[in-house]
Each structure stands twice: as structure tokens, then as C-alpha cells.
Protein backbone atom coordinates (compact mmCIF):
# COMPACT_ATOMS: atom_id res chain seq x y z
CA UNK A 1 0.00 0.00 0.00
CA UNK A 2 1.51 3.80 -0.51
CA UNK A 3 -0.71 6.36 0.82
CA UNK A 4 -1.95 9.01 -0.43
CA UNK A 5 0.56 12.15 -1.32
CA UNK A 6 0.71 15.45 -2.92
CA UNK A 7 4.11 16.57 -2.38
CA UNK A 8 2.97 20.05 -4.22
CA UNK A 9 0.14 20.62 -2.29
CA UNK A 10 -1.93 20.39 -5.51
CA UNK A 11 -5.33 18.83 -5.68
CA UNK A 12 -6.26 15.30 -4.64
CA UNK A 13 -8.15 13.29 -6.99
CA UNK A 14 -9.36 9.66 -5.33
CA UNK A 15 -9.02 7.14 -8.45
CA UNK A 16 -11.33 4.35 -8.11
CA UNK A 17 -10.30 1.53 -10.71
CA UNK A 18 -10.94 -1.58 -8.98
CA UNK A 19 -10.04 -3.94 -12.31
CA UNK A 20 -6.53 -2.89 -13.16
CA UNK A 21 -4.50 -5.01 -15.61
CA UNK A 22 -1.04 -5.89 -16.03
CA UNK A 23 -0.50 -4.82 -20.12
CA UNK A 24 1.79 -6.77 -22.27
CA UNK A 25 2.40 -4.96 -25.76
CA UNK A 26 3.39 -6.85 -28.38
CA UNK A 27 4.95 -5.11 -31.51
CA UNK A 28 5.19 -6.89 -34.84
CA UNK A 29 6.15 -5.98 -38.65
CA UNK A 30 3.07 -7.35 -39.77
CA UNK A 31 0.69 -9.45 -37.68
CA UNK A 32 -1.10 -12.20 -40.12
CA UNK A 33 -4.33 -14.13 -38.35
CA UNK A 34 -4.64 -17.85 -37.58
CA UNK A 35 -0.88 -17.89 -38.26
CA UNK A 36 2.81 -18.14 -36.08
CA UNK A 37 3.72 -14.41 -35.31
CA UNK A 38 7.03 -13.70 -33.89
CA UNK A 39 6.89 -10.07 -32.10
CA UNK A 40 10.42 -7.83 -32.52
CA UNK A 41 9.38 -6.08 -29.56
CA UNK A 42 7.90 -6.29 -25.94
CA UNK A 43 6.48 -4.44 -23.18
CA UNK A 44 4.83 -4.77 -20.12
CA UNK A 45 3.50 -2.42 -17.69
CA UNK A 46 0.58 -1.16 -15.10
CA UNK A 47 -2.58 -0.39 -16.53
CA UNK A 48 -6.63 -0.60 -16.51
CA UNK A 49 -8.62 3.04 -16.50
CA UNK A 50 -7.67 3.67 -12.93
CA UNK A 51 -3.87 3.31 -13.49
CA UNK A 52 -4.31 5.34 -17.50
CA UNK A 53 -6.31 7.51 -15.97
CA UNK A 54 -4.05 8.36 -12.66
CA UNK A 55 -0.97 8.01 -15.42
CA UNK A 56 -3.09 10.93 -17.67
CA UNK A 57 -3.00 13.06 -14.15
CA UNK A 58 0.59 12.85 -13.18
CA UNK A 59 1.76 13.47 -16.80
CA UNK A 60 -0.56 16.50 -16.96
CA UNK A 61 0.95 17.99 -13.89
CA UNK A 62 -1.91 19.90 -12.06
CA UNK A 63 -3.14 17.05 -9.86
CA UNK A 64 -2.08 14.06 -7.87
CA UNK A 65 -4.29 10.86 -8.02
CA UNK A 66 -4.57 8.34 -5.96
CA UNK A 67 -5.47 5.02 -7.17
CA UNK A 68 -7.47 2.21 -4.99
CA UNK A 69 -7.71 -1.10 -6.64
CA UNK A 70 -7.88 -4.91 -6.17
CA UNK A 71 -4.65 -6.58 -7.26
CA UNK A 72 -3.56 -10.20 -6.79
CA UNK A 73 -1.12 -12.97 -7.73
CA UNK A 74 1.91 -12.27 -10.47
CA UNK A 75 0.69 -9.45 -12.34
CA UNK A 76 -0.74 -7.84 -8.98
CA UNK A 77 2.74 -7.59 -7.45
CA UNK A 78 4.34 -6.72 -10.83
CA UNK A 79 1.66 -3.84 -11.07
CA UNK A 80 2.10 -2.34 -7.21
CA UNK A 81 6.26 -2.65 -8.07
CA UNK A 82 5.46 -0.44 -11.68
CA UNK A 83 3.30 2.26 -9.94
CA UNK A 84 6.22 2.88 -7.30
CA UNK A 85 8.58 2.83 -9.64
CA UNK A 86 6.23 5.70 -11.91
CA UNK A 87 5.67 7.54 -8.60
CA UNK A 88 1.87 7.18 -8.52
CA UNK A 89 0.33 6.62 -5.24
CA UNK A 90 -2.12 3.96 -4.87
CA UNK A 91 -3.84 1.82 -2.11
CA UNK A 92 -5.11 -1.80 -2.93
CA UNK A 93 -6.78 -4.88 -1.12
CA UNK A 94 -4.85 -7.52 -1.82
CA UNK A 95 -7.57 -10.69 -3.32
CA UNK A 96 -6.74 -14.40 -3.72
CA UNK A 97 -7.14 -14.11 -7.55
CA UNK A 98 -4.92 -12.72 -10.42
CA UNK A 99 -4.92 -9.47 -11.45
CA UNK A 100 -5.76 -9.95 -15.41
CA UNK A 101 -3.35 -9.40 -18.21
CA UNK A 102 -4.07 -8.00 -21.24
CA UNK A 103 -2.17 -8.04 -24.28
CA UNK A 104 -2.24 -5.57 -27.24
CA UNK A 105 -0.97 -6.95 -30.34
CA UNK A 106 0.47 -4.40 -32.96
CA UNK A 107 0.95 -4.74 -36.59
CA UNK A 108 3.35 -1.67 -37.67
CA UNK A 109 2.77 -2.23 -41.64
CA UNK A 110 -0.62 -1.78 -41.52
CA UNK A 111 -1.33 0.41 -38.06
CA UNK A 112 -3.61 -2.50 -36.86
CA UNK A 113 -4.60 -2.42 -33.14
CA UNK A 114 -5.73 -5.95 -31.37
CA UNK A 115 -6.61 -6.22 -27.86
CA UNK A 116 -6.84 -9.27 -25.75
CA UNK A 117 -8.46 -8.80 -22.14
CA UNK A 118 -8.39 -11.58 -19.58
CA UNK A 119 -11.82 -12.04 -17.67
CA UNK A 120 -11.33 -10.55 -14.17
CA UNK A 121 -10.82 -11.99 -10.67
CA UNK A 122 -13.31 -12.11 -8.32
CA UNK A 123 -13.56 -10.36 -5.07
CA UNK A 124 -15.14 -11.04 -1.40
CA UNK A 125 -17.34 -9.33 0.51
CA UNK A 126 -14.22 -8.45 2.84
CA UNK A 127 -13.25 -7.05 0.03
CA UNK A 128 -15.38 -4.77 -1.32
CA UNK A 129 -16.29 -3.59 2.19
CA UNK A 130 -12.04 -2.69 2.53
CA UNK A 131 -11.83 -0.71 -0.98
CA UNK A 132 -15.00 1.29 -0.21
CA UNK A 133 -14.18 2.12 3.10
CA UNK A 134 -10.49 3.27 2.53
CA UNK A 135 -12.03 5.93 -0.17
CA UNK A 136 -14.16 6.51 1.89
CA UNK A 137 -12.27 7.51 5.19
CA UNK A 138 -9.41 9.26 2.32
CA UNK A 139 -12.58 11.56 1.02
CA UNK A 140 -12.65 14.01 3.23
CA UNK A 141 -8.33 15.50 2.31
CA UNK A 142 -9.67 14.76 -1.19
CA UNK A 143 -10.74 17.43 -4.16
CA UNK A 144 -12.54 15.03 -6.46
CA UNK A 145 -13.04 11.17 -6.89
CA UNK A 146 -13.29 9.35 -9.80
CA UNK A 147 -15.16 6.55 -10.87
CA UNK A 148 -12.94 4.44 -13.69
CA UNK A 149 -13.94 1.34 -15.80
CA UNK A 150 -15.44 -2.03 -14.85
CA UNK A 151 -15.96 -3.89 -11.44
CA UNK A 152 -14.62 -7.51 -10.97
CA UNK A 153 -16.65 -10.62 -10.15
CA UNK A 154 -17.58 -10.34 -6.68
CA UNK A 155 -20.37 -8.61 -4.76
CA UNK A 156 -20.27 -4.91 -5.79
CA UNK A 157 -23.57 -3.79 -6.52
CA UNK A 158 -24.39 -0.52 -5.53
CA UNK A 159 -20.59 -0.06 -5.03
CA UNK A 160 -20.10 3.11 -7.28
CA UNK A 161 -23.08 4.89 -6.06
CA UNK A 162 -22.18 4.41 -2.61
CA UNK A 163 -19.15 6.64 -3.26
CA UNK A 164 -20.70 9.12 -5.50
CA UNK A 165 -23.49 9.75 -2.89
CA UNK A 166 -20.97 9.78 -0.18
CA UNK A 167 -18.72 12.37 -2.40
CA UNK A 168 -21.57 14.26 -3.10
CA UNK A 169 -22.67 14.78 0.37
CA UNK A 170 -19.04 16.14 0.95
CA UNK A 171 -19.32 18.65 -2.19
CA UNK A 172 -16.38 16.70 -3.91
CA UNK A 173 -17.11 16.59 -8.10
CA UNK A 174 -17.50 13.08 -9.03
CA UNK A 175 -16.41 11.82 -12.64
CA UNK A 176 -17.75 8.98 -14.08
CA UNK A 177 -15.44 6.76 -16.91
CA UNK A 178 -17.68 3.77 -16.40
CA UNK A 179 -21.43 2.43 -17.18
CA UNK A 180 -21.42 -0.21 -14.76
CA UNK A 181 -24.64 0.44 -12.47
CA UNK A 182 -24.83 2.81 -15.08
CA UNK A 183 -28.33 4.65 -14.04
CA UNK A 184 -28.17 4.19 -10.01
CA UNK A 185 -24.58 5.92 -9.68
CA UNK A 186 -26.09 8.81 -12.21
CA UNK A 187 -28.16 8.91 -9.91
CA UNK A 188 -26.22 9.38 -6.65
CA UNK A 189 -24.68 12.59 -7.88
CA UNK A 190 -22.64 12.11 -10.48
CA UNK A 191 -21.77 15.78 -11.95
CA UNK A 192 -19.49 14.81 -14.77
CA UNK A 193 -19.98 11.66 -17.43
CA UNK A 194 -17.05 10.48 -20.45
CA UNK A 195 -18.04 7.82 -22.34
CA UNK A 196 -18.24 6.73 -25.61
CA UNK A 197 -21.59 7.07 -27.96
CA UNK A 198 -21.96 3.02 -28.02
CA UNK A 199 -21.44 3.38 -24.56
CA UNK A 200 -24.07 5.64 -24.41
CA UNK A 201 -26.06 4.06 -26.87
CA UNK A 202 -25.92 0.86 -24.93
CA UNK A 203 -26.70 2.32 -21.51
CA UNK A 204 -29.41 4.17 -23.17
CA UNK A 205 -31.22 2.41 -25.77
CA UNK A 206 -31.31 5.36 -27.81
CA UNK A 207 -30.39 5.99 -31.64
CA UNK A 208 -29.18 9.55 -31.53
CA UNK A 209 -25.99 10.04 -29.42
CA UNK A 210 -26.59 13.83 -29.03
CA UNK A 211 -30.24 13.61 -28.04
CA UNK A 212 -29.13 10.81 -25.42
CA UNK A 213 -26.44 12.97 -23.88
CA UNK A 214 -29.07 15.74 -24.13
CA UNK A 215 -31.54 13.49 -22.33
CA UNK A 216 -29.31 12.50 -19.46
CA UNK A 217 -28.96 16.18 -18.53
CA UNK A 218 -32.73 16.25 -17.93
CA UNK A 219 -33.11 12.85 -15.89
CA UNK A 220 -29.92 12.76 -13.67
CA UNK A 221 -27.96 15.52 -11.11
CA UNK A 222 -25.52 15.74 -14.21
CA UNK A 223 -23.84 19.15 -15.06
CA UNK A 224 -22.32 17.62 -18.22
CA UNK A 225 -22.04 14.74 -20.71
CA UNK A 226 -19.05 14.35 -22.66
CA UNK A 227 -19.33 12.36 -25.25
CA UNK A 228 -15.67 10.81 -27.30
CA UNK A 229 -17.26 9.70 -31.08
CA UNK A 230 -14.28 7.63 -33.04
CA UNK A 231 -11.48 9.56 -34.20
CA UNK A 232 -12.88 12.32 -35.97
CA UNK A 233 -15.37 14.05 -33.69
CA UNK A 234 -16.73 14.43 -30.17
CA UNK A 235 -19.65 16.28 -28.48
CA UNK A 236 -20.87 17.33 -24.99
CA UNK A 237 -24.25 18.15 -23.81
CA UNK A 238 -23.80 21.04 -21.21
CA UNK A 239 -26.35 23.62 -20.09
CA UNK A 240 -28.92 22.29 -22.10
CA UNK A 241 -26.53 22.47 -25.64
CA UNK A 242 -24.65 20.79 -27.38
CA UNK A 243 -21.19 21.16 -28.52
CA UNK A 244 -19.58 19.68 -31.38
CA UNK A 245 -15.86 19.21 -31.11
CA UNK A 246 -14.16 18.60 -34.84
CA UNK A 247 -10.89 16.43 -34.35
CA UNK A 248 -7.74 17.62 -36.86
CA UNK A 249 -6.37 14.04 -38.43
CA UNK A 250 -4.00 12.61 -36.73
CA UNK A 251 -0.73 11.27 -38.66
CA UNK A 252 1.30 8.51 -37.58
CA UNK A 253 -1.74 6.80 -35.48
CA UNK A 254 -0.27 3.91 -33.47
CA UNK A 255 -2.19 2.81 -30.28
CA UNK A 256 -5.29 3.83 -29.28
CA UNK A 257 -5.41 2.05 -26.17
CA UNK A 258 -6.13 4.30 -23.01
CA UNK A 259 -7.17 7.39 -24.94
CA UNK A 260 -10.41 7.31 -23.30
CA UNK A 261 -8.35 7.08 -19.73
CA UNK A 262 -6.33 9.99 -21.10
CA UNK A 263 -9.15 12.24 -21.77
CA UNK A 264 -10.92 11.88 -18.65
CA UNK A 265 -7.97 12.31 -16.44
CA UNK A 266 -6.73 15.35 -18.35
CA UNK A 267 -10.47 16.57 -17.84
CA UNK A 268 -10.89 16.58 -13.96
CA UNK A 269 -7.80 17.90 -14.02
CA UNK A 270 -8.64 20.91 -15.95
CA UNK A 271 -12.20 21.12 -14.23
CA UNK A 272 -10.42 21.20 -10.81
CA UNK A 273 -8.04 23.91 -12.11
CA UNK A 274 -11.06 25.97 -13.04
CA UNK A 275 -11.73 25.09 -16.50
CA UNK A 276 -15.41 25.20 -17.81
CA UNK A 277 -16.65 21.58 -18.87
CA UNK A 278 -16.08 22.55 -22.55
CA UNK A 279 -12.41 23.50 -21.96
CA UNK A 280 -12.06 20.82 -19.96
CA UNK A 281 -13.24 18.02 -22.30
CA UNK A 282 -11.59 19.76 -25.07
CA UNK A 283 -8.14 19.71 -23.57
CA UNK A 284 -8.80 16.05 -22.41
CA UNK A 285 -9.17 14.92 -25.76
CA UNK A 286 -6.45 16.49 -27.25
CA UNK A 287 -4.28 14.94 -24.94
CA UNK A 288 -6.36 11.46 -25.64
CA UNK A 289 -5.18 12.61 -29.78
CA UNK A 290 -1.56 12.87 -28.57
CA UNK A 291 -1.46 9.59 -26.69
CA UNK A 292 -2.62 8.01 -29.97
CA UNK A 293 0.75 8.59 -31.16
CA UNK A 294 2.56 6.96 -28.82
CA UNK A 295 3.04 2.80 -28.90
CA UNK A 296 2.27 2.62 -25.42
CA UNK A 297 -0.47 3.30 -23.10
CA UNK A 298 -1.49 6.33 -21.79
CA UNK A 299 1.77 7.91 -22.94
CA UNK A 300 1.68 11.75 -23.98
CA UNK A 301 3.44 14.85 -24.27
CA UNK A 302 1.43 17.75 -22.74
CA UNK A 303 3.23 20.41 -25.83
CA UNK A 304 1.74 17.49 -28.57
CA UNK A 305 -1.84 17.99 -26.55
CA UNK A 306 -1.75 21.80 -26.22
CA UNK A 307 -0.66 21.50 -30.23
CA UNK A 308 -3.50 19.32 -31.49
CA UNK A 309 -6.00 21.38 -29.44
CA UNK A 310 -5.27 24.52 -31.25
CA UNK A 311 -6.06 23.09 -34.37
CA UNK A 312 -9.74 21.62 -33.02
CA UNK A 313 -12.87 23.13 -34.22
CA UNK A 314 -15.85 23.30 -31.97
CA UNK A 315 -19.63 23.97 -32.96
CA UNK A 316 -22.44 25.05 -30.44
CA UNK A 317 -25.77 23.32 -31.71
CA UNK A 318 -28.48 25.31 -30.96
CA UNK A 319 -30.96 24.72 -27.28
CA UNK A 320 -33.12 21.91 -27.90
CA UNK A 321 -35.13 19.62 -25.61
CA UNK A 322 -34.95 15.67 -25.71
């Protein structure tokens, strides 16, 4: 366990990503299907949304997360040794099972992106109860808490809206990277949403992204929706509009993977620094557009993020009602 720290006295940000993931990359010249591939290169490191997302913070610079997880076996180990050594604080229950690996295979002749994720471990009661209640008891020295990716097997309904409620109650901002209990935690509080329009579509049962982001505005506490939309575009329903945001191509594309993590990290980061939502989101994917670039998770360079921002367009739809 390493506590919680902000050696700058900046703001606190609780990271809640209880299904982290030890990441293996695998890099190839070309990677042929249903064939033997032999990789030239080979990585592994911490990740998951809590650990991209906390990663997204520290590189950013105007925060310092926190991350409480469940880690176990191997990989768990491996990860809690990584964060140390990347000078990220986090607190975790330790669980009989293994922290899953997943492994993204890349093909450098033809860009090509495959991911392979491990089903998760499961969890005890003991456990859940021991993750809640150490965010719970760090809330109060916190600035914001946020709510990243899926749960593992185990007995964990209600377990995100528990916090948001409790955050709420304690006027911390809540962000939401998830849809697991998807309507319920909404519910608790929840002042800031990123997710993706199938997310959203999913969650929602709707066919129009934008009128669905609209629509949560209208049925849950939320003070924004932020919607990421493939590589080209993005939108976010905020007091009641909608704003298009027009994404510059990108050249020399090479893993996606933890863009979305990016983006919402860089966001609270920006909202806590006084940023309106628009800004905020804005920023966050640029630096989600910069991470792109890199072959490795997560990985950005704030100049690259402030760069590719410049060159966004944004469009304000006008005031409608879902």
C-alpha cells in the first residue's frame, strides 16, 4: 500500500479503478491471423482506466491521483512494483485471484490495433467492504473522486453509487469513466460523465448520441455529458446544448489504447483547475489525440496535446429539448 501524497500541495483526486490489468504490448512488422507471429518487440507495464487515468493526471501535472484497486497474484505484485517505480500513489486490497493481463498486439505495416483482455478476478465481501471504506475515510483530504472502468466478479452492486453519494454529500465533483450500475450511480450525484456514444447508446437504448447525452442532462444531477465519437469528432451536452468538437487528423496513429483514460484524467484535471466543462473536455481529448501517437499506453506529451487542441474546431448546436 503507498498512501496518499501530494508533495505540491496540488489537488487530490481519489481514483477508483478496482479492475486494473497488467498490459503486455506486443509489436510486430506485420501481424497475419490464424498464423505463427514472432513479435520484434515487448512491453509490459501497469494499466486498466484507474492506473491510464491516474498516469493521464501525473503526466498533466496539475493534480495528484490516488489510485485504490484490487490486485492479486503475479501481475498484482508486478503492477504495485510499476506504480512505485512511476511515482503514482495507490492503495489496494490484496484478493486471492490474479490481477488480469491483457495483451495488445500491434501490426506496424498496416497500423492494426488488437486487444486481448483476460476475464477478471473475483472479489469477497471483505473485500469490497475494505476498498470502499479506505475511499471513503481518504474523502474528506480529497478534491474530487473518480469513478474508472469495470468492477470484478464479486459482490459490488451498488458499489459506485455508494461513493458518488458519499462524495456528493461532501461537495467533492465526481467523474464517471464507467457504465457499470450505469443509471443508479447517475443517480447518486454524479456531476461529470465520459463515455463513448456506443457506450451511451448501450446504456441508453437510444439511436441519436446527441439527443441521449441531451436526455441525461434532464433525468440525472448531471452538469455535463461528454461524449468521445471515433477519431474524428466528439460532443458534450452542457447547459442544455450541445457542442460539437471537430478532431484535426491525426498522422502517424499507433495505439489507441487508453485514450479514453487519457481524456478523462486530463479533464478533472482541468475542471479542478477551473476550467469550464467545454475546456475541460476539449483539452482532455487532445491529450487522448496525442497519446494516440505513442506505442504505449497512456503515454503523452502535454506540448503534442496543447498543439493538437489549437487546431480543433468546436460547434455550439443550438438549445433543444430531448
Amino acid at each position: 500500500m503507498t498512501p496518499a501524497s501530494s508533495p505540491k500541495n496540488l489537488p487530490a483526486i481519489l481514483v477508483c479503478g478496482p479492475n486494473p490489468s497488467w498490459q503486455k504490448t506486443l509489436v510486430f512488422d506485420e501481424f497475419r491471423p490464424c498464423e505463427v507471429n514472432r513479435a520484434k518487440e515487448r512491453d509490459c507495464r501497469a494499466s486498466g482506466k484507474g492506473v491510464n487515468f491516474a498516469r493521464a493526471v501525473r503526466t498533466w501535472g496539475t493534480a495528484e491521483p490516488v489510485v485504490y484497486q484490487f490486485a492479486g497474484g503475479r501481475n498484482g505484485h508486478d503492477l504495485e512494483e510499476w506504480l512505485q517505480q512511476e511515482g503514482i500513489g495507490f492503495v489496494s486490497r490484496e484478493i486471492r485471484g490474479e490481477t488480469r493481463c491483457c495483451t495488445t498486439v500491434l501490426g506496424r505495416k498496416t497500423a492494426c490495433m488488437t486487444e486481448l483482455i483476460e476475464p477478471p478476478p473475483s472479489v469477497t465481501p471483505d473485500d469490497a467492504e475494505f476498498l470502499k471504506n479506505s475511499i471513503l475515510s481518504a474523502l474528506p483530504g480529497a478534491d474530487a473522486l473518480a469513478l474508472c472502468g469495470t468492477l470484478p466478479e464479486g459482490p459490488l452492486d451498488g458499489f459506485y453509487a455508494a461513493l458518488a453519494k458519499e462524495a456528493v454529500r461532501q461537495n467533492k465533483p465526481v467523474l464517471m469513466d464507467s457504465v457499470e450500475h450505469f443509471g443508479e450511480t447517475l443517480a447518486a450525484g454524479v456531476q461529470y460523465l465520459k463515455i463513448n456514444s456506443g457506450e451511451l447508446l448501450s446504456m441508453t437504448g437510444a439511436s441519436d448520441p446527441e439527443a441521449a447525452a441531451l436526455a441525461l442532462l434532464n433525468r440525472y444531477p448531471l452538469r455535463c455529458a461528454a461524449i468521445t465519437d471515433g477519431p474524428d469528432r466528439a460532443f458534450i451536452a452542457w447547459d442544455n446544448a450541445l457542442h460539437r468538437i471537430f478532431i484535426p487528423p491525426l498522422d502517424g496513429v499507433c495505439n489507441p489504447i487508453g485514450a479514453g483514460d487519457v481524456c478523462s484524467g486530463v479533464m478533472l484535471s482541468e475542471l479542478l483547475a477551473g476550467a469550464d466543462p467545454l475546456k475541460a473536455f476539449t483539452t482532455g481529448i487532445a491529450a487522448a489525440c496525442a497519446s494516440c501517437l505513442k506505442q504505449y499506453a497512456a503515454d503523452f506529451g502535454r506540448e503534442e496535446a496543447l498543439r493538437i487542441r489549437d487546431a480543433m474546431r468546436i460547434e455550439k448546436a443550438a438549445p433543444r429539448n430531448s
